[in-house]
PDB file of N, CA and C in Angstrom:
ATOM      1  N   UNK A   1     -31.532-112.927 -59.882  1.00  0.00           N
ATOM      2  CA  UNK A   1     -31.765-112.025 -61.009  1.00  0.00           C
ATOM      3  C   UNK A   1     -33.047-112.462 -61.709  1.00  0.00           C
ATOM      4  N   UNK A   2     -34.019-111.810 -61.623  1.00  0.00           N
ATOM      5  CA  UNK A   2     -35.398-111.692 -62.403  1.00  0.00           C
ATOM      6  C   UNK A   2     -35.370-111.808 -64.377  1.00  0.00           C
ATOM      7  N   UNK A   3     -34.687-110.784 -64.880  1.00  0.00           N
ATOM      8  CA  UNK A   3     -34.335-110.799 -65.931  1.00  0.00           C
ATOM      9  C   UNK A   3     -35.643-110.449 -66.378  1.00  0.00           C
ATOM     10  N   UNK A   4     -36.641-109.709 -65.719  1.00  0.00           N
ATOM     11  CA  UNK A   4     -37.990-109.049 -66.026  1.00  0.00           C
ATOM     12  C   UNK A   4     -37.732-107.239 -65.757  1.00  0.00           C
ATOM     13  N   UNK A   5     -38.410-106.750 -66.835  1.00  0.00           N
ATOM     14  CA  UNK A   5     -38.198-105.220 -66.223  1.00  0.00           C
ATOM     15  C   UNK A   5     -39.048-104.708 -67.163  1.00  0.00           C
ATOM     16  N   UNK A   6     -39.886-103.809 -67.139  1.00  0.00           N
ATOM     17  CA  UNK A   6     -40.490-103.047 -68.155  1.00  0.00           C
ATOM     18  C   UNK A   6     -39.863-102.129 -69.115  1.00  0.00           C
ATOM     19  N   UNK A   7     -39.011-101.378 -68.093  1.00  0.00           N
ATOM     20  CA  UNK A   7     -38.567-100.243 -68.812  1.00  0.00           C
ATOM     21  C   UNK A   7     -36.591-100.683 -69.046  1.00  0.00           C
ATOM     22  N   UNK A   8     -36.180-100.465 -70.174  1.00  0.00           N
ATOM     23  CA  UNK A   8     -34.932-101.163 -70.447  1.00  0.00           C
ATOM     24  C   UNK A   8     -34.290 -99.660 -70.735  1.00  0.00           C
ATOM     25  N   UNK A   9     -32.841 -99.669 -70.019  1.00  0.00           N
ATOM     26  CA  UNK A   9     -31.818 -98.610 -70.475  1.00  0.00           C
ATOM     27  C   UNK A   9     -31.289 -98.119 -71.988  1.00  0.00           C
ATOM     28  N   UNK A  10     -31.726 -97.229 -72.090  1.00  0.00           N
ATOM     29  CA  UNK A  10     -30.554 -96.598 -73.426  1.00  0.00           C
ATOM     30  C   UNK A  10     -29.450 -96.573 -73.593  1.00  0.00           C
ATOM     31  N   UNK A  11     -29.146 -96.612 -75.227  1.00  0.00           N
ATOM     32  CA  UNK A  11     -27.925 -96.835 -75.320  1.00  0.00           C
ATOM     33  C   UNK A  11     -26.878 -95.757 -74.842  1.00  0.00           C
ATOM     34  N   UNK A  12     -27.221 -94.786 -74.878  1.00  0.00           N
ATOM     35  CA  UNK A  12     -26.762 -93.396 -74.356  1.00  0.00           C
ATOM     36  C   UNK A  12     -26.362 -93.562 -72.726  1.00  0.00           C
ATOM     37  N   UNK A  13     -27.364 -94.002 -71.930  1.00  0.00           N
ATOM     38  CA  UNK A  13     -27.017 -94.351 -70.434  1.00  0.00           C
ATOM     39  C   UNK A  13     -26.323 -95.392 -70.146  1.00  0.00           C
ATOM     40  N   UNK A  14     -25.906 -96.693 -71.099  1.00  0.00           N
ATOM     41  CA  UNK A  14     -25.094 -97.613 -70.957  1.00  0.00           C
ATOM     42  C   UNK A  14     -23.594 -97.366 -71.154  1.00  0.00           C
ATOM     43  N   UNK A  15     -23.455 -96.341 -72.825  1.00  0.00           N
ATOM     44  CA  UNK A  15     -22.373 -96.196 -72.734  1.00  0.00           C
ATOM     45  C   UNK A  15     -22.028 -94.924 -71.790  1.00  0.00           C
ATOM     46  N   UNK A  16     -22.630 -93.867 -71.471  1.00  0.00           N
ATOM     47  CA  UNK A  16     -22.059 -92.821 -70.570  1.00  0.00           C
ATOM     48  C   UNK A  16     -21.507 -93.991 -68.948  1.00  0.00           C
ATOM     49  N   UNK A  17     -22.476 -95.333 -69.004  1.00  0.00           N
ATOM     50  CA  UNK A  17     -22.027 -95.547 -67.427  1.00  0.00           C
ATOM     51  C   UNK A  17     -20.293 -96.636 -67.937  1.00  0.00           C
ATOM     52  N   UNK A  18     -20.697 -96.816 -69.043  1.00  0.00           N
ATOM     53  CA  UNK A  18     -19.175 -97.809 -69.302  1.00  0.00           C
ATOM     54  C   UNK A  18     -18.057 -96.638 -69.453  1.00  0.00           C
ATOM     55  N   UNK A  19     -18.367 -95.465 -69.814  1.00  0.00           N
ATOM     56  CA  UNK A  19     -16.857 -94.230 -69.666  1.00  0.00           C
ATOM     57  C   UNK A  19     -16.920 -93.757 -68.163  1.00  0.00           C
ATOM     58  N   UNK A  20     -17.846 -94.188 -67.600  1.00  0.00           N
ATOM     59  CA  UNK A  20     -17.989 -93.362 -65.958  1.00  0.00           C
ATOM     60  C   UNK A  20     -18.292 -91.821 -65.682  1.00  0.00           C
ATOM     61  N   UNK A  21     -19.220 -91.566 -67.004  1.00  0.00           N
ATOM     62  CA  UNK A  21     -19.611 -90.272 -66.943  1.00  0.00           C
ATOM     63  C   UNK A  21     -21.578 -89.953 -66.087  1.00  0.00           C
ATOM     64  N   UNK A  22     -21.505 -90.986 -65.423  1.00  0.00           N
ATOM     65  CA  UNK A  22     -22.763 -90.968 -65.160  1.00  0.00           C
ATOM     66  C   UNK A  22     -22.426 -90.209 -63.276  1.00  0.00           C
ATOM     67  N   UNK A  23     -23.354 -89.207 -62.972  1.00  0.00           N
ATOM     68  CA  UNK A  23     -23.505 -88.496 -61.327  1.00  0.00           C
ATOM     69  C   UNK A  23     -23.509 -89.717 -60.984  1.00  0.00           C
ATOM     70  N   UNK A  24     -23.259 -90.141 -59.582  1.00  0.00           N
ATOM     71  CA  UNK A  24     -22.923 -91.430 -58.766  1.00  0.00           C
ATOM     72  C   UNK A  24     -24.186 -92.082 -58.566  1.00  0.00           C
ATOM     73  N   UNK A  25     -25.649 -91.178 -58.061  1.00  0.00           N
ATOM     74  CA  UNK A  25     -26.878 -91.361 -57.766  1.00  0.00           C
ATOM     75  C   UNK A  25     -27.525 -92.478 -59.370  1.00  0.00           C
ATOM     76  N   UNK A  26     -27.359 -91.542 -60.469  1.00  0.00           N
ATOM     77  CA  UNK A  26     -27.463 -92.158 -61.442  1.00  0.00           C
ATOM     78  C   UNK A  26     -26.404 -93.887 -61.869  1.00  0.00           C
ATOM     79  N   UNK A  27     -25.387 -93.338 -61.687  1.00  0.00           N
ATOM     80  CA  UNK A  27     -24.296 -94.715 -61.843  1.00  0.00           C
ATOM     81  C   UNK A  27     -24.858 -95.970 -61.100  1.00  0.00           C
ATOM     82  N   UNK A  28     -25.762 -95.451 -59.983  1.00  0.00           N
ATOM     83  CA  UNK A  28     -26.285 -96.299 -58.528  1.00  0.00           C
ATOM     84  C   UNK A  28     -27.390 -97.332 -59.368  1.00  0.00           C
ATOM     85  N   UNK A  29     -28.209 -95.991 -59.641  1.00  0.00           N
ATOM     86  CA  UNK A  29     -29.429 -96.211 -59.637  1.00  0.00           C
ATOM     87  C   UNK A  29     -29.206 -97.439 -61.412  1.00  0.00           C
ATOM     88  N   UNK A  30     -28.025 -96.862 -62.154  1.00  0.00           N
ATOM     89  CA  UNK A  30     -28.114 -97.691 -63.312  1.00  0.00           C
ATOM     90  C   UNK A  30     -27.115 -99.600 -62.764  1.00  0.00           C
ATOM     91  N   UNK A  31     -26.832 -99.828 -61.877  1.00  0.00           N
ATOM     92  CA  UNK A  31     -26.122-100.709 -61.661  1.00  0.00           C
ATOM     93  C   UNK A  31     -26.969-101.072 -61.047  1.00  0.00           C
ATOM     94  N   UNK A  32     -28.101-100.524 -60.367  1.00  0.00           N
ATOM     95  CA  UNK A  32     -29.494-101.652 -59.645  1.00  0.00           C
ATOM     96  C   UNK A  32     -30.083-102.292 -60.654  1.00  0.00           C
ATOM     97  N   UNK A  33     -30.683-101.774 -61.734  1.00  0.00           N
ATOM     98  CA  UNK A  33     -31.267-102.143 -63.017  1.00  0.00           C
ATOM     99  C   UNK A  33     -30.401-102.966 -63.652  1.00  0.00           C
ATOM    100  N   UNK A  34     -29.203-103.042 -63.470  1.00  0.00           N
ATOM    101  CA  UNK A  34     -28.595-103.888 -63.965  1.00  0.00           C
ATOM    102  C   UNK A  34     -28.561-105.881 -63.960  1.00  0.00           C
ATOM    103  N   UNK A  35     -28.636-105.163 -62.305  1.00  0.00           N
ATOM    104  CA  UNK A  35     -28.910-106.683 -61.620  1.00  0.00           C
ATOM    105  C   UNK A  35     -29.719-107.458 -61.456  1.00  0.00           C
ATOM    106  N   UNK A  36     -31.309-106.413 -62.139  1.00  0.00           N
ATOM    107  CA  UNK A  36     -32.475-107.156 -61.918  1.00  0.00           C
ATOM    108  C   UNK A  36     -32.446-107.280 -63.485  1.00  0.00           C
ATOM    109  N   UNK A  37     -31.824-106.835 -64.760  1.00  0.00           N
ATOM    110  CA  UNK A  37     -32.021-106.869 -65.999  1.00  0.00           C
ATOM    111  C   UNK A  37     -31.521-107.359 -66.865  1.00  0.00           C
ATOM    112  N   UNK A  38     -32.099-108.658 -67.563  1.00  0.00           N
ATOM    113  CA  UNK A  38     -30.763-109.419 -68.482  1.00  0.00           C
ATOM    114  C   UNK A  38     -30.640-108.530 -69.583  1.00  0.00           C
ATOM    115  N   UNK A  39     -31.577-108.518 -70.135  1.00  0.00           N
ATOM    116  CA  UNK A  39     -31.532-107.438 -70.987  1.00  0.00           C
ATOM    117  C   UNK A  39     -30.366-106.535 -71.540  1.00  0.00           C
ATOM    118  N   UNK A  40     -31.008-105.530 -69.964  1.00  0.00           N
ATOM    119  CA  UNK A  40     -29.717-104.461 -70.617  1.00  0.00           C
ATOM    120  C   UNK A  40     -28.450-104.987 -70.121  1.00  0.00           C
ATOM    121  N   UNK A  41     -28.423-105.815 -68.847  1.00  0.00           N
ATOM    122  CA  UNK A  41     -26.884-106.511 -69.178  1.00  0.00           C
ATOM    123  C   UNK A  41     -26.431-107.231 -69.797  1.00  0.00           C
ATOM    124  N   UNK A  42     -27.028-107.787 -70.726  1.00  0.00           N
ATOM    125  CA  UNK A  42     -26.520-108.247 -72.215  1.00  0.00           C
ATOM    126  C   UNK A  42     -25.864-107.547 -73.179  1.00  0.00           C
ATOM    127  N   UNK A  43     -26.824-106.403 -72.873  1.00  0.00           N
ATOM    128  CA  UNK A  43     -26.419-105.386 -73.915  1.00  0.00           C
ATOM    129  C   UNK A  43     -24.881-104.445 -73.440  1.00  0.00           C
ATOM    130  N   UNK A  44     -25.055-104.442 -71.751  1.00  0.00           N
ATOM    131  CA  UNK A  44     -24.246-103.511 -71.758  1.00  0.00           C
ATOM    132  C   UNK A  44     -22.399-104.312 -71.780  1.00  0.00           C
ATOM    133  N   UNK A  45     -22.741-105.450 -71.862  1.00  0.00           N
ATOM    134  CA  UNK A  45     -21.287-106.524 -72.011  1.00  0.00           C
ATOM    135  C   UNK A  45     -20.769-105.971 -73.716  1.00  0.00           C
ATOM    136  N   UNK A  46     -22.421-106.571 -74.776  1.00  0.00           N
ATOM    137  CA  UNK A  46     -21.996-106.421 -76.128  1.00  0.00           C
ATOM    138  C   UNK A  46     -21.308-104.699 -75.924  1.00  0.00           C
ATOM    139  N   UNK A  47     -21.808-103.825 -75.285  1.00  0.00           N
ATOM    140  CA  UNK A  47     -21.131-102.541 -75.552  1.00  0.00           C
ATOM    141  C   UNK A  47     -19.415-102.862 -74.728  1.00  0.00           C
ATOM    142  N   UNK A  48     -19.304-103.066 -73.820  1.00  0.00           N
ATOM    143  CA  UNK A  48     -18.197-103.350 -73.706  1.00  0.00           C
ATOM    144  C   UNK A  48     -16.965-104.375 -74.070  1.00  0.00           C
ATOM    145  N   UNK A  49     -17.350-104.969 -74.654  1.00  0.00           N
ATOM    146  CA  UNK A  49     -17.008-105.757 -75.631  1.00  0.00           C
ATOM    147  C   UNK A  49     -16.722-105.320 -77.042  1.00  0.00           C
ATOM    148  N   UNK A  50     -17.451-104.653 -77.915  1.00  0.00           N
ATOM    149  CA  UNK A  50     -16.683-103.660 -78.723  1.00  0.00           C
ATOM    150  C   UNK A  50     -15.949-102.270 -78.602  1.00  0.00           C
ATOM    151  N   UNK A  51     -15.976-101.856 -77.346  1.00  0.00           N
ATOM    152  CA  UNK A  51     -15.337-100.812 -76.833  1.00  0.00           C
ATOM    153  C   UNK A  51     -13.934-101.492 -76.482  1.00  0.00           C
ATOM    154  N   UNK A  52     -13.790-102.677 -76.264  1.00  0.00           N
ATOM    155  CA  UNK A  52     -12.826-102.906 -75.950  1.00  0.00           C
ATOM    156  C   UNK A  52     -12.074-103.253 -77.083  1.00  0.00           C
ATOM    157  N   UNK A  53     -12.415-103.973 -78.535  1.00  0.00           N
ATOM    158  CA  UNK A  53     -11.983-104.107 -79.588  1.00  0.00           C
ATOM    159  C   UNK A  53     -11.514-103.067 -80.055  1.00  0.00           C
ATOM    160  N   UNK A  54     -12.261-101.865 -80.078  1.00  0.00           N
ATOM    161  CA  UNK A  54     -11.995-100.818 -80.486  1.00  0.00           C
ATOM    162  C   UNK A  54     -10.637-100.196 -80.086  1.00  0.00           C
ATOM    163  N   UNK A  55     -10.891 -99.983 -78.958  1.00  0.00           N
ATOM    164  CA  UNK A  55      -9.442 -99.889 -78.236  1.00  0.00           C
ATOM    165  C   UNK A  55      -7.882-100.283 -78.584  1.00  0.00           C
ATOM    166  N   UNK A  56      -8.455-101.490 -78.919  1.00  0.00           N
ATOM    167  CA  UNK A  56      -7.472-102.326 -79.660  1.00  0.00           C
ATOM    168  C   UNK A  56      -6.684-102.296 -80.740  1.00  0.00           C
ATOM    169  N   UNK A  57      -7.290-101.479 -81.315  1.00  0.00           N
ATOM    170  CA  UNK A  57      -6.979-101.212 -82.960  1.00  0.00           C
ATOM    171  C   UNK A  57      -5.818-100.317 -82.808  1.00  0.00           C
ATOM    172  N   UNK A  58      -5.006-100.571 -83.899  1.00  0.00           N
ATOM    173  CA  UNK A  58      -4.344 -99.340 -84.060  1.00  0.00           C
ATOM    174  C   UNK A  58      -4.457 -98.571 -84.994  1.00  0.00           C
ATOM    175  N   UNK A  59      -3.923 -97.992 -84.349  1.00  0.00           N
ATOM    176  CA  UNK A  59      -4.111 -95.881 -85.158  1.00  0.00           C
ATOM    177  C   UNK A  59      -3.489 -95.616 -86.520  1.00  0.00           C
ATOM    178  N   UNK A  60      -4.386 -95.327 -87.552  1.00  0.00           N
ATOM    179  CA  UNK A  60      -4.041 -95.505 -88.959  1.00  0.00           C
ATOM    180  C   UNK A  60      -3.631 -94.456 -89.479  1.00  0.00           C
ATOM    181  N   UNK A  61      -2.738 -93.623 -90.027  1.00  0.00           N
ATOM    182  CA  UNK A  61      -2.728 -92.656 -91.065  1.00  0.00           C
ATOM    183  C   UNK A  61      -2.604 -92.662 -91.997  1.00  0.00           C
ATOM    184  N   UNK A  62      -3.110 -91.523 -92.345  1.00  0.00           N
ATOM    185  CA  UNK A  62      -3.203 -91.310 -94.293  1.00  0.00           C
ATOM    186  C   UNK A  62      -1.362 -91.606 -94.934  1.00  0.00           C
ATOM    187  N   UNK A  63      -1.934 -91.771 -96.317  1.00  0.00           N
ATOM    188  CA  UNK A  63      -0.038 -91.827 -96.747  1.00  0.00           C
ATOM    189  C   UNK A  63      -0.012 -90.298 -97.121  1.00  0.00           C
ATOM    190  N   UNK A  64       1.239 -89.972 -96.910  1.00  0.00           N
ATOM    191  CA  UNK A  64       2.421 -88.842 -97.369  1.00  0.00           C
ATOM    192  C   UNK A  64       1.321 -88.577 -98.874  1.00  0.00           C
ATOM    193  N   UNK A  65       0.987 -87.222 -98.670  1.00  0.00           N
ATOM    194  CA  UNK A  65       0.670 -86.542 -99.847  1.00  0.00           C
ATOM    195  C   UNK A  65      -1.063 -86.347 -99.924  1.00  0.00           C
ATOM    196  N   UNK A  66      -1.839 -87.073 -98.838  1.00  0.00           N
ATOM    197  CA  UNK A  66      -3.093 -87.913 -99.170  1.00  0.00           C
ATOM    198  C   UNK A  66      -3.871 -86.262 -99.080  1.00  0.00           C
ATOM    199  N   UNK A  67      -3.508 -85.801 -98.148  1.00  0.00           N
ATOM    200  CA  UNK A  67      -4.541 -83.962 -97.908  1.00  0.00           C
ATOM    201  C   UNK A  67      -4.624 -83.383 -99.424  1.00  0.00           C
ATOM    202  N   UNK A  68      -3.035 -83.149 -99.645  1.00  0.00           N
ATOM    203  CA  UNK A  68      -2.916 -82.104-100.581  1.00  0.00           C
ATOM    204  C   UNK A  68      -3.362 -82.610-101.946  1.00  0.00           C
ATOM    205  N   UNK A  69      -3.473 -84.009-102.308  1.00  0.00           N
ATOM    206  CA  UNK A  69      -4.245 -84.773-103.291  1.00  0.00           C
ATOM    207  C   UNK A  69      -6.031 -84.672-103.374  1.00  0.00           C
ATOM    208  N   UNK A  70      -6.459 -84.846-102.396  1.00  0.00           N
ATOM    209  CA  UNK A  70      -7.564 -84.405-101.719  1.00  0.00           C
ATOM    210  C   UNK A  70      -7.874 -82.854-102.567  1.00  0.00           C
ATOM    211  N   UNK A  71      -7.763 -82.250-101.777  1.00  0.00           N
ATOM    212  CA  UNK A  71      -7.619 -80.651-101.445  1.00  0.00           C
ATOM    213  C   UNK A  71      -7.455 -79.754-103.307  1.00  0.00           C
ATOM    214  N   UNK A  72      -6.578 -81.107-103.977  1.00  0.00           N
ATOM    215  CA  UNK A  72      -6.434 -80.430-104.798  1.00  0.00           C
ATOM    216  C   UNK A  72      -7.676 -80.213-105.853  1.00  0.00           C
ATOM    217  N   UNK A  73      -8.513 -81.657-105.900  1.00  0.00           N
ATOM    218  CA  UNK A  73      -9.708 -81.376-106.270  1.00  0.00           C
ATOM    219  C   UNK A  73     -10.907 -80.976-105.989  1.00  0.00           C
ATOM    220  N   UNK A  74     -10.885 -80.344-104.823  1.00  0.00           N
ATOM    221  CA  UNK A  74     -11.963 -79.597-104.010  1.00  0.00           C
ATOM    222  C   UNK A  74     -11.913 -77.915-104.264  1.00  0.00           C
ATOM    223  N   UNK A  75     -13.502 -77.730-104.990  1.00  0.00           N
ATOM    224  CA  UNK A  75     -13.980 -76.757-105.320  1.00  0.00           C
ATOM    225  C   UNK A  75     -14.350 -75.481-104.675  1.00  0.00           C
ATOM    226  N   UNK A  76     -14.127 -74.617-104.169  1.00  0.00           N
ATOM    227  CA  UNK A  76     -14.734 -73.919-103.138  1.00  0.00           C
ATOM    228  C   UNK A  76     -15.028 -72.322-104.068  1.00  0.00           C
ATOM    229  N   UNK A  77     -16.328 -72.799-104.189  1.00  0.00           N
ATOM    230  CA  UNK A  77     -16.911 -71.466-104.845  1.00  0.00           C
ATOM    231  C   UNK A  77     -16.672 -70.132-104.217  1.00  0.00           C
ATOM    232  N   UNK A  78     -16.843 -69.158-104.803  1.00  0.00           N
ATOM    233  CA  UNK A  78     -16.681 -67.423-104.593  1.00  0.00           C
ATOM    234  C   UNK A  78     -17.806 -67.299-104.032  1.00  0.00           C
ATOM    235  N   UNK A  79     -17.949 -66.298-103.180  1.00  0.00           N
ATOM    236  CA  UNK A  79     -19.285 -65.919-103.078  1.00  0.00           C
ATOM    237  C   UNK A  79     -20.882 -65.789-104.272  1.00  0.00           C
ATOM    238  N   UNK A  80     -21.809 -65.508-103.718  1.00  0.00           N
ATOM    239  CA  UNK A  80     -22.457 -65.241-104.978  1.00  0.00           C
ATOM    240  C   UNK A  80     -22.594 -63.524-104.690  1.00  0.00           C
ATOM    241  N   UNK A  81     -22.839 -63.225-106.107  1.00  0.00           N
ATOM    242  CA  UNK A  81     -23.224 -61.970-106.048  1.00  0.00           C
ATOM    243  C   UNK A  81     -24.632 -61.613-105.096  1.00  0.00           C
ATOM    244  N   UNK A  82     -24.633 -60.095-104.780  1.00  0.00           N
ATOM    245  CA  UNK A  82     -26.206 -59.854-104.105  1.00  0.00           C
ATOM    246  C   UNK A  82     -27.531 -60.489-104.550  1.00  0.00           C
ATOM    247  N   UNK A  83     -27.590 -60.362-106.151  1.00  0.00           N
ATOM    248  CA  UNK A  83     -29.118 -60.197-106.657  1.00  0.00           C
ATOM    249  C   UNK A  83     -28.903 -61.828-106.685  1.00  0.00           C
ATOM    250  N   UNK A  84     -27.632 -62.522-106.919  1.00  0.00           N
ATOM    251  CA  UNK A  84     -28.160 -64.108-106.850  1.00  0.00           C
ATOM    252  C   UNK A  84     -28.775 -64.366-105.734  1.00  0.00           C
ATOM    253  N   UNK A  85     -27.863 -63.816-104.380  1.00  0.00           N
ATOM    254  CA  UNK A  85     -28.656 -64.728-103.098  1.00  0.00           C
ATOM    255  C   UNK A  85     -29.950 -63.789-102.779  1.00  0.00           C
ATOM    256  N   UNK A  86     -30.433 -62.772-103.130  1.00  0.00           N
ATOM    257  CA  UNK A  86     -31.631 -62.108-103.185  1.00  0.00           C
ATOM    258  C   UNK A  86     -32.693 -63.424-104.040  1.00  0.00           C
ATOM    259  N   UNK A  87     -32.523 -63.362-105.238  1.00  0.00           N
ATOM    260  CA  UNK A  87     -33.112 -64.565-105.789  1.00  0.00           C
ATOM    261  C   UNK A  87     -33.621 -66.190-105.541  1.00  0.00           C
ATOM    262  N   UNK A  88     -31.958 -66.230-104.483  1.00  0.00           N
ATOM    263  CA  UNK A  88     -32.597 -67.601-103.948  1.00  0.00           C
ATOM    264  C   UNK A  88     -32.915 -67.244-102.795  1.00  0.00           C
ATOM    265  N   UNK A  89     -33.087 -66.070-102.235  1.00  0.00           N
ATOM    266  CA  UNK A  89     -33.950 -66.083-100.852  1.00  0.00           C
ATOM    267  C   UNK A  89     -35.143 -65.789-101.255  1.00  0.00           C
ATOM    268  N   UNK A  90     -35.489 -65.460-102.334  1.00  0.00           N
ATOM    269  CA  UNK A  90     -37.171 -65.444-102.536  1.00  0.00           C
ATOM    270  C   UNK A  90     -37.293 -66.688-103.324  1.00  0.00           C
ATOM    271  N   UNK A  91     -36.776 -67.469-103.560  1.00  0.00           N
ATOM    272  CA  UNK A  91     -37.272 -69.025-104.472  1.00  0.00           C
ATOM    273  C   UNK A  91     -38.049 -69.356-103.212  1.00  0.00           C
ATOM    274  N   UNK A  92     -37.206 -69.433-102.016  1.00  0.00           N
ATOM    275  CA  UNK A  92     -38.084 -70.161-100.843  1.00  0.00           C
ATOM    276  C   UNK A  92     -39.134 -69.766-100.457  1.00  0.00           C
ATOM    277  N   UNK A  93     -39.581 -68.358-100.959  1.00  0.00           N
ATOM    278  CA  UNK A  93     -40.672 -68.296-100.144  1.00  0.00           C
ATOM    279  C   UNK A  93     -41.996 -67.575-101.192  1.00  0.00           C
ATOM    280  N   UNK A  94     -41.425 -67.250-102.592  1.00  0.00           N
ATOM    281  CA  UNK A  94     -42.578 -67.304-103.607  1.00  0.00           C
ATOM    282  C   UNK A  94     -42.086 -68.027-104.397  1.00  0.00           C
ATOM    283  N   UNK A  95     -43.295 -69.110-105.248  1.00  0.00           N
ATOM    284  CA  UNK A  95     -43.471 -69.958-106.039  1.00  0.00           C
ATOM    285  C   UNK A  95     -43.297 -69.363-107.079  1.00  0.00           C
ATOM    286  N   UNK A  96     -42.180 -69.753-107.832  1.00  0.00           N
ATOM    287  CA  UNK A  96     -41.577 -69.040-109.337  1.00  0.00           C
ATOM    288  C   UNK A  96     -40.955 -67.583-109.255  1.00  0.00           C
ATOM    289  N   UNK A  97     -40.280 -68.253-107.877  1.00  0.00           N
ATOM    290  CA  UNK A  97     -39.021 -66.846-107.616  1.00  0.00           C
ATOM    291  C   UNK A  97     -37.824 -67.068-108.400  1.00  0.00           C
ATOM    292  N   UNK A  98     -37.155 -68.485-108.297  1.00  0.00           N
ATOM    293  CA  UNK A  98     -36.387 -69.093-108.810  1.00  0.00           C
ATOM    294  C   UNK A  98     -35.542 -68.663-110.202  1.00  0.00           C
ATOM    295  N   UNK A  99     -36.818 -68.054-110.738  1.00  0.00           N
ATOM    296  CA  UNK A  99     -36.328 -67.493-112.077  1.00  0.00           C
ATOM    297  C   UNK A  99     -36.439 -66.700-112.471  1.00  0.00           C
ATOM    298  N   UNK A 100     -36.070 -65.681-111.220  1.00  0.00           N
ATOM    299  CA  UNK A 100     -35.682 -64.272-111.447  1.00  0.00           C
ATOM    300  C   UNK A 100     -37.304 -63.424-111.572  1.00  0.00           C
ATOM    301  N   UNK A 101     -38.299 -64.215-111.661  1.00  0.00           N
ATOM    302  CA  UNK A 101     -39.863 -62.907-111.794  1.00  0.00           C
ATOM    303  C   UNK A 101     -40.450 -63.124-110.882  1.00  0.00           C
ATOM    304  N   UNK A 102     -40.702 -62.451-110.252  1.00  0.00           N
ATOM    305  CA  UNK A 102     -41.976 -62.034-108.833  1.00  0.00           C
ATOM    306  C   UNK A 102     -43.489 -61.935-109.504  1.00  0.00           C
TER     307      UNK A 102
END
């Protein structure tokens, strides 16, 4: 193993090859780079290594009541009337639309 390489794998191509979502050609071609690369096989252990912690964990839920506590203080405005969103569609695009004069 060289542990020289110019070009080093993404994190995106490490973890797609640790779920086994990588075409086989690619899976190939990323397990050659592997062997010549400390690098990204450093990296791709640390990724499997918290993937595996992760795993580990168990599955948490909210307590009894936690949504509708939530939910109860969440605001959800009415629509706006026409001439408001007329108004703020011209704020964006003339300077001192904002306040209602063209």
């Amino acid at each position: 193993m060289t542990g020289m390489c110019d070009e080093h794998l993404s994190v995106e191509v490490l973890q797609a090859f640790l779920e086994g979502d990588l075409p086989r050609r690619e899976g190939a071609s990323v397990e050659e780079h592997l062997g010549s690369c400390v690098r990204c096989s450093s990296e791709l252990e640390v990724w499997r290594s918290l993937l595996s912690e992760l795993t580990s964990l168990t599955s948490l839920r909210p307590h009894e009541g936690f949504r509708d506590r939530v939910m109860a203080d969440v605001s959800i405005p009415g629509p706006l009337p026409l001439a408001a969103r007329v108004r703020k569609w011209i704020a964006v695009f003339v300077p001192g639309g904002a306040d209602g004069h063209i």
